[in-house]
Every structure is written in C-alpha cells, then in structure tokens.
C-alpha atoms as a PDB file:
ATOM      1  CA  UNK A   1     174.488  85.462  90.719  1.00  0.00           C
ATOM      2  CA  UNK A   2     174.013  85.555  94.334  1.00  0.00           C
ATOM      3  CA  UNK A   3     170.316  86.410  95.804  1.00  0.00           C
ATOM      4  CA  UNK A   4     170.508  88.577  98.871  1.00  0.00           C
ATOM      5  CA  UNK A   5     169.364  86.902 102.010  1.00  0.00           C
ATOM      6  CA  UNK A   6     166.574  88.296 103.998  1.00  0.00           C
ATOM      7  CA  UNK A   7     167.333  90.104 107.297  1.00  0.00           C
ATOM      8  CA  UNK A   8     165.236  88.186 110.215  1.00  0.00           C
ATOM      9  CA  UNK A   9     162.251  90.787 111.021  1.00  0.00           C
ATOM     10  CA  UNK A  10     162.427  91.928 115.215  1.00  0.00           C
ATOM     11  CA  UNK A  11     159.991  91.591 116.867  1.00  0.00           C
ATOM     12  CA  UNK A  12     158.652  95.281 118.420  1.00  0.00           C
ATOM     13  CA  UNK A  13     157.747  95.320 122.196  1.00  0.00           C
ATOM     14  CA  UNK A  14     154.160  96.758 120.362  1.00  0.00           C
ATOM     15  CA  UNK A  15     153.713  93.178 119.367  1.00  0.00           C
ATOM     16  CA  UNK A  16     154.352  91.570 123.162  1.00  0.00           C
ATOM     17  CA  UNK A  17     150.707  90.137 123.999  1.00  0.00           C
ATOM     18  CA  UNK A  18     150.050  89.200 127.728  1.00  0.00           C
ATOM     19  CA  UNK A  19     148.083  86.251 128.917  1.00  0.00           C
ATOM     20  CA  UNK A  20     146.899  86.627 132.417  1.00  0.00           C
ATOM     21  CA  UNK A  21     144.619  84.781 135.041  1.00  0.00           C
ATOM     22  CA  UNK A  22     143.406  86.530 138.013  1.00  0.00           C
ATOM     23  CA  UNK A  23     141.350  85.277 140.506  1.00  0.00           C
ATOM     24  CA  UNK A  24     139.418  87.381 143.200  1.00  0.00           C
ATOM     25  CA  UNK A  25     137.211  87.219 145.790  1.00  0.00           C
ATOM     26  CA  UNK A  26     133.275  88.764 143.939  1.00  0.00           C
ATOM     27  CA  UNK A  27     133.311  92.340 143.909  1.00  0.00           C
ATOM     28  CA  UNK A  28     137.317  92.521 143.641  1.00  0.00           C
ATOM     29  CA  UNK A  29     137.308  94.318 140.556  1.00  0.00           C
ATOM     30  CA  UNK A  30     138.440  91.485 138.341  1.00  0.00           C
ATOM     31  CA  UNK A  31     135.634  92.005 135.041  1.00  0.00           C
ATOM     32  CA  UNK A  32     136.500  96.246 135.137  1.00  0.00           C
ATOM     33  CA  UNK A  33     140.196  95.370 135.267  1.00  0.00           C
ATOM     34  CA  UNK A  34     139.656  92.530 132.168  1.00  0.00           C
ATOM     35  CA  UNK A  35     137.672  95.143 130.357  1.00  0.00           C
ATOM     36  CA  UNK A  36     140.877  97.427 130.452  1.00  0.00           C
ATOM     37  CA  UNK A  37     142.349  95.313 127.619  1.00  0.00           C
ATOM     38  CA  UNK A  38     142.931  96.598 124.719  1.00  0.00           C
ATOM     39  CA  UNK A  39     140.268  96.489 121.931  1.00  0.00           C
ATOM     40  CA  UNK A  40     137.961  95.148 120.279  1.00  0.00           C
ATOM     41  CA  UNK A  41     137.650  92.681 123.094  1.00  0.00           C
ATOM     42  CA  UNK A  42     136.115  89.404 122.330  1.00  0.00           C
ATOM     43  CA  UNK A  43     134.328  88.660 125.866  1.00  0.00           C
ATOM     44  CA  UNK A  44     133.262  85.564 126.500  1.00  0.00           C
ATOM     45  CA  UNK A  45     130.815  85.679 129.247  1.00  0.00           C
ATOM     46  CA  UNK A  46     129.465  83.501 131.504  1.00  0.00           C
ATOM     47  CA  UNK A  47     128.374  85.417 134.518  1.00  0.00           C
ATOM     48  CA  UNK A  48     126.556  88.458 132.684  1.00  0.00           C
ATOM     49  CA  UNK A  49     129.812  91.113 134.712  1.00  0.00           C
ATOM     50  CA  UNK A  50     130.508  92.161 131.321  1.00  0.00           C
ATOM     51  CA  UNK A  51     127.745  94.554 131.207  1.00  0.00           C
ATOM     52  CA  UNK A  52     128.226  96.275 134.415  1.00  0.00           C
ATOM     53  CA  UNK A  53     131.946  98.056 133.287  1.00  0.00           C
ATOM     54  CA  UNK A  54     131.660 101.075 131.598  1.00  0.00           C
ATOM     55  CA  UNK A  55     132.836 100.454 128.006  1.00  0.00           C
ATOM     56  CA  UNK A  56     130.948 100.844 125.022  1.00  0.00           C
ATOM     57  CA  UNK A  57     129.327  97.081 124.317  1.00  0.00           C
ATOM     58  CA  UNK A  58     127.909  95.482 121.748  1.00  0.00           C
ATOM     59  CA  UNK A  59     125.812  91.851 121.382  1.00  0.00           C
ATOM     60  CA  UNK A  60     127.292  89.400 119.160  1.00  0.00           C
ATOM     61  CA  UNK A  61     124.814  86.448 118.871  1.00  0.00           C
ATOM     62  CA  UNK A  62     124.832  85.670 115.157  1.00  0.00           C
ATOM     63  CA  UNK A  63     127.841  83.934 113.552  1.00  0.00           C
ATOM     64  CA  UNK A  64     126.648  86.071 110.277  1.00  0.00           C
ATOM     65  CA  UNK A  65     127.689  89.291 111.447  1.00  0.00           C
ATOM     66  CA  UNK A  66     129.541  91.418 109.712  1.00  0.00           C
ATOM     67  CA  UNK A  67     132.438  92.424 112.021  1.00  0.00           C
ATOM     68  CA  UNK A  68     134.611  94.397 109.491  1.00  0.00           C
ATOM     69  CA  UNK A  69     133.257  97.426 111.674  1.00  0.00           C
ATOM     70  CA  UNK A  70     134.776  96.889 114.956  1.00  0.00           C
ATOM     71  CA  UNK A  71     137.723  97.289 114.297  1.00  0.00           C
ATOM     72  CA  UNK A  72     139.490 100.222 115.484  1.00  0.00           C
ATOM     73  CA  UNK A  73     137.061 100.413 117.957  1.00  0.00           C
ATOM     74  CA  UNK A  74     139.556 100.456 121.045  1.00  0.00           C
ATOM     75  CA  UNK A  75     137.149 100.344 124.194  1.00  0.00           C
ATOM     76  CA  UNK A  76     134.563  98.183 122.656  1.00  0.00           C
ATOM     77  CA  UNK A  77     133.571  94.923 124.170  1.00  0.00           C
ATOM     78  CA  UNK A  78     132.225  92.766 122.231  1.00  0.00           C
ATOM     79  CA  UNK A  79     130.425  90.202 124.360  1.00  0.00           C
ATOM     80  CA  UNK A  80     129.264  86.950 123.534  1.00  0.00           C
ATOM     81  CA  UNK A  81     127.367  84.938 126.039  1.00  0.00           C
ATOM     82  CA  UNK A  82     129.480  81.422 126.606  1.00  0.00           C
ATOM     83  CA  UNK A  83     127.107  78.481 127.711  1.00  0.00           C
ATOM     84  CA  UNK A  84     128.846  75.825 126.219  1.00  0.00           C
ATOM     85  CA  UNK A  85     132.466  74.450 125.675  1.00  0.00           C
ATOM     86  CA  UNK A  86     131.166  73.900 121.663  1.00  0.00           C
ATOM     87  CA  UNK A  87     130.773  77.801 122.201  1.00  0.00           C
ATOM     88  CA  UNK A  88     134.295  78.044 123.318  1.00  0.00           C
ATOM     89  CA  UNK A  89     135.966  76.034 120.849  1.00  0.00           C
ATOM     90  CA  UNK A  90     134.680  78.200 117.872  1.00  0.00           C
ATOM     91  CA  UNK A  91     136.004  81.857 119.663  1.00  0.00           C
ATOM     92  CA  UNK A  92     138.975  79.732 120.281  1.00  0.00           C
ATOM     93  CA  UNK A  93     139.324  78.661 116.614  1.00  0.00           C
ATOM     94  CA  UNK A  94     138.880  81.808 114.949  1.00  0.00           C
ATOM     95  CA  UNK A  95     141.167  83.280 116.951  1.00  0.00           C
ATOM     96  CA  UNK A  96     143.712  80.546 115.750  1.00  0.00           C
ATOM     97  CA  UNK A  97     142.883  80.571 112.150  1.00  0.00           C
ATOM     98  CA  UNK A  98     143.725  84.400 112.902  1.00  0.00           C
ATOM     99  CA  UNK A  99     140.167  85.553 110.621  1.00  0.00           C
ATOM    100  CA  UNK A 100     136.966  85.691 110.530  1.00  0.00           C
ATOM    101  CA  UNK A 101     135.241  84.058 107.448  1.00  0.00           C
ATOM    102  CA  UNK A 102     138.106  85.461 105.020  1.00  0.00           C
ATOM    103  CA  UNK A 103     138.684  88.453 106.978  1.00  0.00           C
ATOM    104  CA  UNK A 104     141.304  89.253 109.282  1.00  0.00           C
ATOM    105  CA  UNK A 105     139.139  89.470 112.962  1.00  0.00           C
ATOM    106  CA  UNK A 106     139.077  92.684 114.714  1.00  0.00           C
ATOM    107  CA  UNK A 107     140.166  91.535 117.976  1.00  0.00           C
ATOM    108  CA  UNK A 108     142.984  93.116 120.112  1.00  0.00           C
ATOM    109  CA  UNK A 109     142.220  90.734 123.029  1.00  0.00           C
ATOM    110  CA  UNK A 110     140.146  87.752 124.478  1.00  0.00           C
ATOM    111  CA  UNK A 111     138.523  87.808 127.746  1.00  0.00           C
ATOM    112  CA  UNK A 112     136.370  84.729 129.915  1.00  0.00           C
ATOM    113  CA  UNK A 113     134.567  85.498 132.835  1.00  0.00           C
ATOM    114  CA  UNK A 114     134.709  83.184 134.251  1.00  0.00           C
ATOM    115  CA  UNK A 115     136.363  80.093 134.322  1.00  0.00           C
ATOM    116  CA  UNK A 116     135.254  79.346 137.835  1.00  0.00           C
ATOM    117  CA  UNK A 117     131.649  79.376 136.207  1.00  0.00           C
ATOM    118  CA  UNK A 118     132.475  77.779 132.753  1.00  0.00           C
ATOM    119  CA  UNK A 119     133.874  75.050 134.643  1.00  0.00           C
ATOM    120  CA  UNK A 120     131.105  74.004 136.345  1.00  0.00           C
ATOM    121  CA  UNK A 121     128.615  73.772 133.150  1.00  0.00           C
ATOM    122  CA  UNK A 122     131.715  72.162 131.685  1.00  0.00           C
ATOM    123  CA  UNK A 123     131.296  69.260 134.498  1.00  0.00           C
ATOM    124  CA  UNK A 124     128.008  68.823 133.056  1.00  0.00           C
ATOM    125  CA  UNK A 125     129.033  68.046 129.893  1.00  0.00           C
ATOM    126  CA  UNK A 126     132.024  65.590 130.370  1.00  0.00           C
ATOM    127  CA  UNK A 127     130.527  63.885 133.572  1.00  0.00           C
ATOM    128  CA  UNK A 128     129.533  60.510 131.674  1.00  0.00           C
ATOM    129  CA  UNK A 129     129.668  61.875 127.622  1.00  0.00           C
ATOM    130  CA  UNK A 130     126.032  60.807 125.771  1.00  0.00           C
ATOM    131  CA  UNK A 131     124.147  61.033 128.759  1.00  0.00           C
ATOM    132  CA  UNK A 132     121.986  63.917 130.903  1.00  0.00           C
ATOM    133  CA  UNK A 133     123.719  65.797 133.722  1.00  0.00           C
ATOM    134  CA  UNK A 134     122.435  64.110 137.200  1.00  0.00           C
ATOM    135  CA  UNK A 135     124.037  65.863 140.236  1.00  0.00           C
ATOM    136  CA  UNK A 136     123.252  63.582 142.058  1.00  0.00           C
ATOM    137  CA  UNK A 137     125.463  61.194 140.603  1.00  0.00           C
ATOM    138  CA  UNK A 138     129.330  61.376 142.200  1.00  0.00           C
ATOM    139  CA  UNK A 139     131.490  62.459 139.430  1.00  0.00           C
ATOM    140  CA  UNK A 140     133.991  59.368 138.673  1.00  0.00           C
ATOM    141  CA  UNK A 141     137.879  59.163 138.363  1.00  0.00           C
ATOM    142  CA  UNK A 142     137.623  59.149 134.448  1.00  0.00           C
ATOM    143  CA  UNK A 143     134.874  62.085 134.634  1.00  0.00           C
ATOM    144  CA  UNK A 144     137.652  64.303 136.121  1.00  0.00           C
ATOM    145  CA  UNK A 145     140.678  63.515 133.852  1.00  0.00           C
ATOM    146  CA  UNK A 146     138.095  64.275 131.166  1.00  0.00           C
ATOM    147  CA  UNK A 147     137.557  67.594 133.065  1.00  0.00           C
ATOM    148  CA  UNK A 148     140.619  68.302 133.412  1.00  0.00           C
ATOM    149  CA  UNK A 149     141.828  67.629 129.876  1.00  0.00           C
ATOM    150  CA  UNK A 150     139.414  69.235 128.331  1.00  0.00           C
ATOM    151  CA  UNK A 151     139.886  72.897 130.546  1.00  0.00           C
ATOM    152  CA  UNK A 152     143.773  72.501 130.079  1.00  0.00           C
ATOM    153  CA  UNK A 153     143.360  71.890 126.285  1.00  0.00           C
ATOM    154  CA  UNK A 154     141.435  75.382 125.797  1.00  0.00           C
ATOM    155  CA  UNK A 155     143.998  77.117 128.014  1.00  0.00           C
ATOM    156  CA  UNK A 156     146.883  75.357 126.043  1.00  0.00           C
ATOM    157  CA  UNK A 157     145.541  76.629 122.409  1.00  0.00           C
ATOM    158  CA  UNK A 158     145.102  79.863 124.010  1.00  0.00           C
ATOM    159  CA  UNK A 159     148.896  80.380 124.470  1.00  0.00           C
ATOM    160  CA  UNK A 160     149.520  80.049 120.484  1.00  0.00           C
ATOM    161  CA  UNK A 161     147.408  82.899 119.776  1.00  0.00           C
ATOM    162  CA  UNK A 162     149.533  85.659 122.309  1.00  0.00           C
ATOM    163  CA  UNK A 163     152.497  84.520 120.702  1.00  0.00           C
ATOM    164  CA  UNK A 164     153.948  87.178 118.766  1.00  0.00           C
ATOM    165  CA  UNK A 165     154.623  85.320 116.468  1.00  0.00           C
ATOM    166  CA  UNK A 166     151.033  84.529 114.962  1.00  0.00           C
ATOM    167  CA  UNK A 167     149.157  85.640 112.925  1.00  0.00           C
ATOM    168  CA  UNK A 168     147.034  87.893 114.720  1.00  0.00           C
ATOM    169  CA  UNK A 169     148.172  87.635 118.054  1.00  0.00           C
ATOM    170  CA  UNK A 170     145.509  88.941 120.994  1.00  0.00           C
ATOM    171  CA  UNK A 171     146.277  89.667 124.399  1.00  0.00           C
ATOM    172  CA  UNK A 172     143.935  86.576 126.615  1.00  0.00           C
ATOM    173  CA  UNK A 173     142.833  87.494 130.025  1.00  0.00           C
ATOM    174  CA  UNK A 174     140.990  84.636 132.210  1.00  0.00           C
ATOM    175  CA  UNK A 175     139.079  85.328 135.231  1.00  0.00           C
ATOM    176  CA  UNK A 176     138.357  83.004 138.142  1.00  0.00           C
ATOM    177  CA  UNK A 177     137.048  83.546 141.751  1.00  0.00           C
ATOM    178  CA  UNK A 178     138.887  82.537 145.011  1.00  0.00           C
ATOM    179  CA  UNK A 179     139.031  80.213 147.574  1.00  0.00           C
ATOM    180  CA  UNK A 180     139.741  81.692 150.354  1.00  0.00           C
ATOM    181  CA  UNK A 181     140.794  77.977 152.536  1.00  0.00           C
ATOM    182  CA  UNK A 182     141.358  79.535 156.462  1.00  0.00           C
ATOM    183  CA  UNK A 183     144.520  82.340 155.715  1.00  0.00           C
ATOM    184  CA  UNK A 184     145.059  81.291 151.672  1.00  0.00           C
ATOM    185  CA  UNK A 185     143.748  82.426 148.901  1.00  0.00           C
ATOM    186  CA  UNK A 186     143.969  79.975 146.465  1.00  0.00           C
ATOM    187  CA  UNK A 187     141.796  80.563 142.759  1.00  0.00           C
ATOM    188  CA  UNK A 188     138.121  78.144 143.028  1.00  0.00           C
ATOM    189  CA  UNK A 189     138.525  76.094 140.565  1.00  0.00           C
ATOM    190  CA  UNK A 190     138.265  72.085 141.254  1.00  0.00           C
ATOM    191  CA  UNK A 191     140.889  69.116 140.536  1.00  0.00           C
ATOM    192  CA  UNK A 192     144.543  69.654 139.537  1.00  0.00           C
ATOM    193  CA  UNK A 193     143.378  71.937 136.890  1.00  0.00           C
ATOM    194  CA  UNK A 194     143.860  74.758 139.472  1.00  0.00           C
ATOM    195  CA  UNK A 195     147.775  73.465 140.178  1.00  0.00           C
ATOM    196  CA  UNK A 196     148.183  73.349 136.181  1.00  0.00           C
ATOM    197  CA  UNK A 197     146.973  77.040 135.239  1.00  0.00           C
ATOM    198  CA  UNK A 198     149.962  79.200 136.798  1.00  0.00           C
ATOM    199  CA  UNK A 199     152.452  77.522 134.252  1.00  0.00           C
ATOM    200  CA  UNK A 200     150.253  78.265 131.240  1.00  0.00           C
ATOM    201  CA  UNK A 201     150.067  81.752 131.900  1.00  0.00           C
ATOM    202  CA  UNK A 202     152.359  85.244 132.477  1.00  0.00           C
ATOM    203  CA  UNK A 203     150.563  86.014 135.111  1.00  0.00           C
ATOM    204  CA  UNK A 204     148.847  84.289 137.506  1.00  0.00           C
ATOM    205  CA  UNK A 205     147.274  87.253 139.900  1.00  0.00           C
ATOM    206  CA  UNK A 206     145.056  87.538 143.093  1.00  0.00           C
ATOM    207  CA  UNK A 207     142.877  90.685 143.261  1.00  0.00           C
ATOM    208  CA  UNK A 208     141.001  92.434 145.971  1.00  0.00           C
ATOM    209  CA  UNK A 209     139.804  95.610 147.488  1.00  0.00           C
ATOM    210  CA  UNK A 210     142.741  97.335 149.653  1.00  0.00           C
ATOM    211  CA  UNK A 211     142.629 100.519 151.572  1.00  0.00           C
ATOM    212  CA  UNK A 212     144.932 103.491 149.669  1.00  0.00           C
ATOM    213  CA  UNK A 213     145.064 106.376 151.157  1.00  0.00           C
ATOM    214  CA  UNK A 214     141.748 106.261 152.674  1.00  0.00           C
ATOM    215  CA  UNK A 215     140.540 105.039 149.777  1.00  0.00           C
ATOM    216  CA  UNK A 216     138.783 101.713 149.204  1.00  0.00           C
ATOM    217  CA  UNK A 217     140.876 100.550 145.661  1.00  0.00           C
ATOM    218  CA  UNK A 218     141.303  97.165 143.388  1.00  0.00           C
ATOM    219  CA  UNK A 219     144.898  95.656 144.059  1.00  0.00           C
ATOM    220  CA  UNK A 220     146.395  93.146 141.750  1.00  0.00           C
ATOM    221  CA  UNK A 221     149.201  91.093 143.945  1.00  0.00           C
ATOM    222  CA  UNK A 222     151.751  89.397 141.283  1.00  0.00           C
ATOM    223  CA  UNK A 223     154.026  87.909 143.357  1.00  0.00           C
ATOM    224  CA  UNK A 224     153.323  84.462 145.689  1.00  0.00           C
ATOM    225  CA  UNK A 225     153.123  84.870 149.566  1.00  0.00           C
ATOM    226  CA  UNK A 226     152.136  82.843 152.664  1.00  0.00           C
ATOM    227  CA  UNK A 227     148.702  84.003 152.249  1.00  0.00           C
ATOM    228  CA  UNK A 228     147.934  84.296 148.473  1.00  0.00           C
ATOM    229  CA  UNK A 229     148.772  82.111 145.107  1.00  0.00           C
ATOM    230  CA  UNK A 230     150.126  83.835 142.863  1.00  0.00           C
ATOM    231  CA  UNK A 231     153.255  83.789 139.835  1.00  0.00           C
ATOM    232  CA  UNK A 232     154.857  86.042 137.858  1.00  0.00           C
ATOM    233  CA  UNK A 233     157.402  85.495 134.855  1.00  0.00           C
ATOM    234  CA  UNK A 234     156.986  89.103 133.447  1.00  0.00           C
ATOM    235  CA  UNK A 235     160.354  90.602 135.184  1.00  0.00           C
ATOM    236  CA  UNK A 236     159.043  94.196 133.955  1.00  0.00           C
ATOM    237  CA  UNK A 237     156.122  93.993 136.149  1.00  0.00           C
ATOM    238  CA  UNK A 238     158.487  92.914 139.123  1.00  0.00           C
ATOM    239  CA  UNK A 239     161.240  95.706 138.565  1.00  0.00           C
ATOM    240  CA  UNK A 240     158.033  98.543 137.950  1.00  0.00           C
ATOM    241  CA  UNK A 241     156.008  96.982 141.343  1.00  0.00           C
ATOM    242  CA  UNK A 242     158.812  95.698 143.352  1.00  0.00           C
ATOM    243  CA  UNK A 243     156.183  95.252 146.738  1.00  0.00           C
ATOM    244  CA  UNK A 244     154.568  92.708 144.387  1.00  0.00           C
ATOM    245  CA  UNK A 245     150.940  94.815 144.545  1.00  0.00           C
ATOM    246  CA  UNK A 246     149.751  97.133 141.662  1.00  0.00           C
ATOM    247  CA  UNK A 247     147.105  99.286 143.021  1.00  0.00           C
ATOM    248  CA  UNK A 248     144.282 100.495 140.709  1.00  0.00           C
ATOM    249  CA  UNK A 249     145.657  98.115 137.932  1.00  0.00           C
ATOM    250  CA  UNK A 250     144.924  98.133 134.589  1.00  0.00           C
ATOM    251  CA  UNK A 251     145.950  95.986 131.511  1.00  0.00           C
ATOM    252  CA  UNK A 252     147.848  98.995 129.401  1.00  0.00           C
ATOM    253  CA  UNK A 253     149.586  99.788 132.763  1.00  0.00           C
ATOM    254  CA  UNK A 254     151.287  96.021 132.397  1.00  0.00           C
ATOM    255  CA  UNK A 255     151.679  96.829 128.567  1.00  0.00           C
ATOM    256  CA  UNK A 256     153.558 100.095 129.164  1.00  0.00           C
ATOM    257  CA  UNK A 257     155.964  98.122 131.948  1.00  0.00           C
ATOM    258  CA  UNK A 258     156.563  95.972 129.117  1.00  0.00           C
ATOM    259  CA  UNK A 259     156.959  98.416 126.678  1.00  0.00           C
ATOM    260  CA  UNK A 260     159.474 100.547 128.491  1.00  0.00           C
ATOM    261  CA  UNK A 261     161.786  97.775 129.614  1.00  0.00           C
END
C-alpha cells in the first residue's frame, strides 16, 4: 500500500515580510513612516519618537503581561523602552522562539529607533567588558570588533524571523540617522558596521523632506546615487517607483508593490 505524498505548501505573497533600514536626517519622517507597519508593532525605543506618531500606544514594561489582547490590534504600537543590548536580546528571542511564554506573540512587525542611538549605549557596554564606561578612555581595536560583532549579530538573527518561512514571521524595520559628509548622505553609524548593514537588509533607504507640489512631504529614495547610500533588492519597488523616490511612503504601500507583482 502506497501512502500519498504531501504536495509542498506555496508560499502566499500575504506571507512576504520586509526588513528595511532607513536612515534620515531628524525630522525626516523616519519614526511616522516605521509606525506604518503593520500591527501589533513591537517598538523598541530608544529615542522616546515613538510617542509623537499618531497610533494608538500602549507601555509594555513588565515581562508578566498578558499580551493575548493585542492581537488583532492593527495600528497599535506597542513600545518598549530599549536601554540595554540584554533588553534587545530578549525582544529578539521571543521573536525567534516565535511565542510568548506558551503563546503565539501578537506581533505583525518589529521596529528600533534607533540604531544610531542604541549604538552608542552599546559602546558603553562592550568598550572593555567588566568594567565602567569612561569616555575618556579611546576605544581600542578589540573594543570595536566587539562592537561591531555584537550590532551585526542582532541584525543577523533578525533576518530569520522575516523569513517566510518561520514560525511567526514579522516584518523588522530599523531606523538610523544620517551623515550627511560634504554632498553624501551616508547612515551615522560608526566602524564597518555601517558598510555591513545594506547586505542584511531589503532595503536599505535614505529619507527626507522634499518639496511636492508645493508641498513640504517625506521621500523615501531606494535606489543608490552620487549623493545618497542607498540599495534595493525588492525589484517590485523598482518597477512601481522607477525614479527611485517614493513620496509620502508608507510600509503597506511597499507590501501592496509586493503583493501585486
């Protein structure tokens, strides 16, 4: 008796997860775009922009909550203030594990604001491990390969859960600020960590305020020029925005590109 095999499930373009990083110059627009994700939206925050966008918001600062009643909730932003990369590791681990105690977690999509800022408390933590933060100590070859490793270790795990294929896979924005070096805009973050980041992600954006039709407007710009950094492998977004600027952008508007392809 023969057993019939099992046809290979597809995978639905409703399952495609992004994971962007856009940097901006302060003010561009980047934590009202991030908070366009779709949710519950775990927000790790450590600038204090999350409370400024206009989504429903809740506090979560006790690992006991119960939060069986998020979900569905598809606006909400659930923020959770990020001091530490301890802190980090544990969103980042129950978003791996895919639950929540031994419930499925709520989350649609993972948002930190701002790596820019996480990195430097980070820099305080791996500059010489046991031992107090002293800025006025110069930070030492091994201090930034630990720096590095450490940042490109939590962007690394982050790519498993997008992957349709887990679990519970969330969409992962990360937000940065920008350098702007003479006539380039490059994203401020410090060591080769900032080379590294555009490979680990879909998109690797610049945002800023452009005028539109007399209108002062955020613009995300997915596509590398002489004057920004920038990289996109999403060919969606390319063949909706062929002049390599989305004006107004929001993170269902990349969705739907996908979707629609």
């Amino acid at each position: 008796m023969t057993t019939a095999k099992k046809a290979l499930p597809l995978v639905t373009q409703e399952k495609r997860k992004l994971y962007l990083h856009i940097h901006g110059w302060f003010g561009a627009g980047k934590t009202w775009f991030a908070a366009t994700a779709p949710g519950p939206v775990l927000f790790a925050d450590v600038e204090g922009g999350a409370w400024d966008t206009p989504n429903p918001k809740v506090l979560w600062d006790d690992v006991k909550d119960d939060l069986s009643q998020l979900k569905g909730h598809k606006d909400l932003l659930v923020i959770k203030k990020l001091s530490t990369e301890r802190e980090l590791i544990g969103m980042i681990e129950m978003l791996m594990a895919g639950k929540y105690g031994d419930q499925p977690h709520p989350f649609e999509s993972f948002v930190l604001d701002s790596l820019t800022m996480f990195q430097m408390k980070l820099k305080r933590e791996v500059q010489k491990p046991g031992h107090d933060f002293n800025p006025d100590v110069k930070v030492d070859w091994d201090g930034w390969n630990r720096l590095l490793n450490h940042m490109l270790m939590r962007c690394e795990d982050l790519i498993e859960v997008k992957d349709p294929s887990h679990k519970k896979p969330v969409n992962v924005v990360l937000l940065s600020g920008t350098d702007r070096e003479q006539t380039f805009a490059r994203p401020l973050l410090e060591g080769n960590f900032r080379k590294r980041l555009p490979g680990i992600v879909d998109l690797h954006g610049f945002m800023r305020r452009d005028r539109v039709d007399g209108k002062n407007v955020p613009a995300l710009y997915c596509e590398s020029t002489d004057l920004i950094d920038a990289k996109n492998r999403l060919d969606a977004v390319s063949e909706k925005w062929p002049e390599g600027r989305i004006v107004n952008p929001t993170i269902p508007k990349i969705l739907t590109a996908l979707n629609e392809r």
